[in-house]
C-alpha atoms as a PDB file:
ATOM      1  CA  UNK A   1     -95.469 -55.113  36.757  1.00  0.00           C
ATOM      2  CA  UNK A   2     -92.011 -56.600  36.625  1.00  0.00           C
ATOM      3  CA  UNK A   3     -89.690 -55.811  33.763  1.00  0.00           C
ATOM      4  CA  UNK A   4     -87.836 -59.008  32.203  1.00  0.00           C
ATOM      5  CA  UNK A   5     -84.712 -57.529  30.456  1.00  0.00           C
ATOM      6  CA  UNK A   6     -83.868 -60.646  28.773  1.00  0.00           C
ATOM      7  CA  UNK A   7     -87.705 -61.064  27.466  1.00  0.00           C
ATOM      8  CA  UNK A   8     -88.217 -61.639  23.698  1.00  0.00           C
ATOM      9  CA  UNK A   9     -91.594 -61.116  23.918  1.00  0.00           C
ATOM     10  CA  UNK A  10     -92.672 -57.431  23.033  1.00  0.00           C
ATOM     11  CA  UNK A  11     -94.285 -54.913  25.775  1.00  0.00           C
ATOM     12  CA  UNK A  12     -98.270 -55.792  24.465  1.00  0.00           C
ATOM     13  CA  UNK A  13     -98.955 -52.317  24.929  1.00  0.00           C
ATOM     14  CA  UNK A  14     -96.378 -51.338  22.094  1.00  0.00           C
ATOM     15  CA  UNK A  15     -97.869 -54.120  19.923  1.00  0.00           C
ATOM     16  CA  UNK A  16    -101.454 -52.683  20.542  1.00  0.00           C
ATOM     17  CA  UNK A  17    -100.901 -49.343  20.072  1.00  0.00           C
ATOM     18  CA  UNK A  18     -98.888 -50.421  16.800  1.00  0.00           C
ATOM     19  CA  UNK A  19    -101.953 -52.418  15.325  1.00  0.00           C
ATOM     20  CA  UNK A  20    -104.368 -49.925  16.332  1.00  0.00           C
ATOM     21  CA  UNK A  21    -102.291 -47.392  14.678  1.00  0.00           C
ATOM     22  CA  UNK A  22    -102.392 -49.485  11.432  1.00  0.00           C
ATOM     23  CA  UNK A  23    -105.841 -50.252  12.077  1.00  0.00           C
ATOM     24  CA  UNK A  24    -106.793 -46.803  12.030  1.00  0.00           C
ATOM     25  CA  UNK A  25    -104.307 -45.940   8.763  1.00  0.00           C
ATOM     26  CA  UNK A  26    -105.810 -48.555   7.033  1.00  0.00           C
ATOM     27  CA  UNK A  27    -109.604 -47.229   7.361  1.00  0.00           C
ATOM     28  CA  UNK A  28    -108.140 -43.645   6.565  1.00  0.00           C
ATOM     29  CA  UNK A  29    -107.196 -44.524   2.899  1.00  0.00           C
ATOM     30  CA  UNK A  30    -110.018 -46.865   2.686  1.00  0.00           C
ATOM     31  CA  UNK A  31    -112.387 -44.193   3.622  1.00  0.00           C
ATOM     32  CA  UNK A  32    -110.323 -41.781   1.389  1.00  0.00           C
ATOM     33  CA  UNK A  33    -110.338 -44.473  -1.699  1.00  0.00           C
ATOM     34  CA  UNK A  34    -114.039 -44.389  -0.927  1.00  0.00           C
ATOM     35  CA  UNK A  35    -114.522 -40.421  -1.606  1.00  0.00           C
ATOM     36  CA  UNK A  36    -112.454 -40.349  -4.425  1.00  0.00           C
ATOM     37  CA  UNK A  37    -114.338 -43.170  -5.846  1.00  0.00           C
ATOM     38  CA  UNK A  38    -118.127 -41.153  -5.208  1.00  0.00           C
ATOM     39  CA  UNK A  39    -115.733 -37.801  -6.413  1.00  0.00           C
ATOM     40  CA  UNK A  40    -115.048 -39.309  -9.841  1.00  0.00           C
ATOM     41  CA  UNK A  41    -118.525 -40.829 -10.160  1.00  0.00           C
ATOM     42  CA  UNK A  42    -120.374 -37.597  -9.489  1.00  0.00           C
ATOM     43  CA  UNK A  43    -117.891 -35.109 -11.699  1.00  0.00           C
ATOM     44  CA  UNK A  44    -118.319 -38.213 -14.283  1.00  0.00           C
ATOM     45  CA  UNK A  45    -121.871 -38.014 -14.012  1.00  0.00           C
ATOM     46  CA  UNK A  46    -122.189 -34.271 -14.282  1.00  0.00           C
ATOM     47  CA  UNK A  47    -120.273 -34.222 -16.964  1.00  0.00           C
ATOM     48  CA  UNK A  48    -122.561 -37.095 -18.609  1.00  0.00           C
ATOM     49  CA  UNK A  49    -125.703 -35.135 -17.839  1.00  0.00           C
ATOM     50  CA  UNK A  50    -123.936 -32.333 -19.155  1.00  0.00           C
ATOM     51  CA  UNK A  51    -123.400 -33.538 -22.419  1.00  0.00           C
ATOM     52  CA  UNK A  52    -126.935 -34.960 -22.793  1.00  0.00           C
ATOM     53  CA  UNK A  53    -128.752 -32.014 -22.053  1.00  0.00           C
ATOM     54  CA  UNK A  54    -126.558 -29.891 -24.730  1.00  0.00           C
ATOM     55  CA  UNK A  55    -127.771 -32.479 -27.420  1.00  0.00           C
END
């Protein structure tokens, strides 16, 4: 491996580990945007059922 010190390009190691890190950041909050989305709907549709068996 030879080292280019006046090289513009980026070490593609850096640049992989940075898009895998954003890769894996971006499923995070997808997956957590995904359980507080089934959260909401569950609590809302206790709450629903709730209210319907009271009447």
């Amino acid at each position: 491996m030879t080292d280019k010190p006046n090289s513009s390009e980026p070490d593609p190691l850096v640049v992989m580990g940075q898009a895998a890190a954003g890769a894996a950041d971006a499923s995070r909050t997808a997956a957590q945007r995904a359980v507080d989305a089934s959260l909401v709907n569950l609590l809302t549709g206790h709450l629903k059922g709730q209210q319907q068996d009271g009447s």
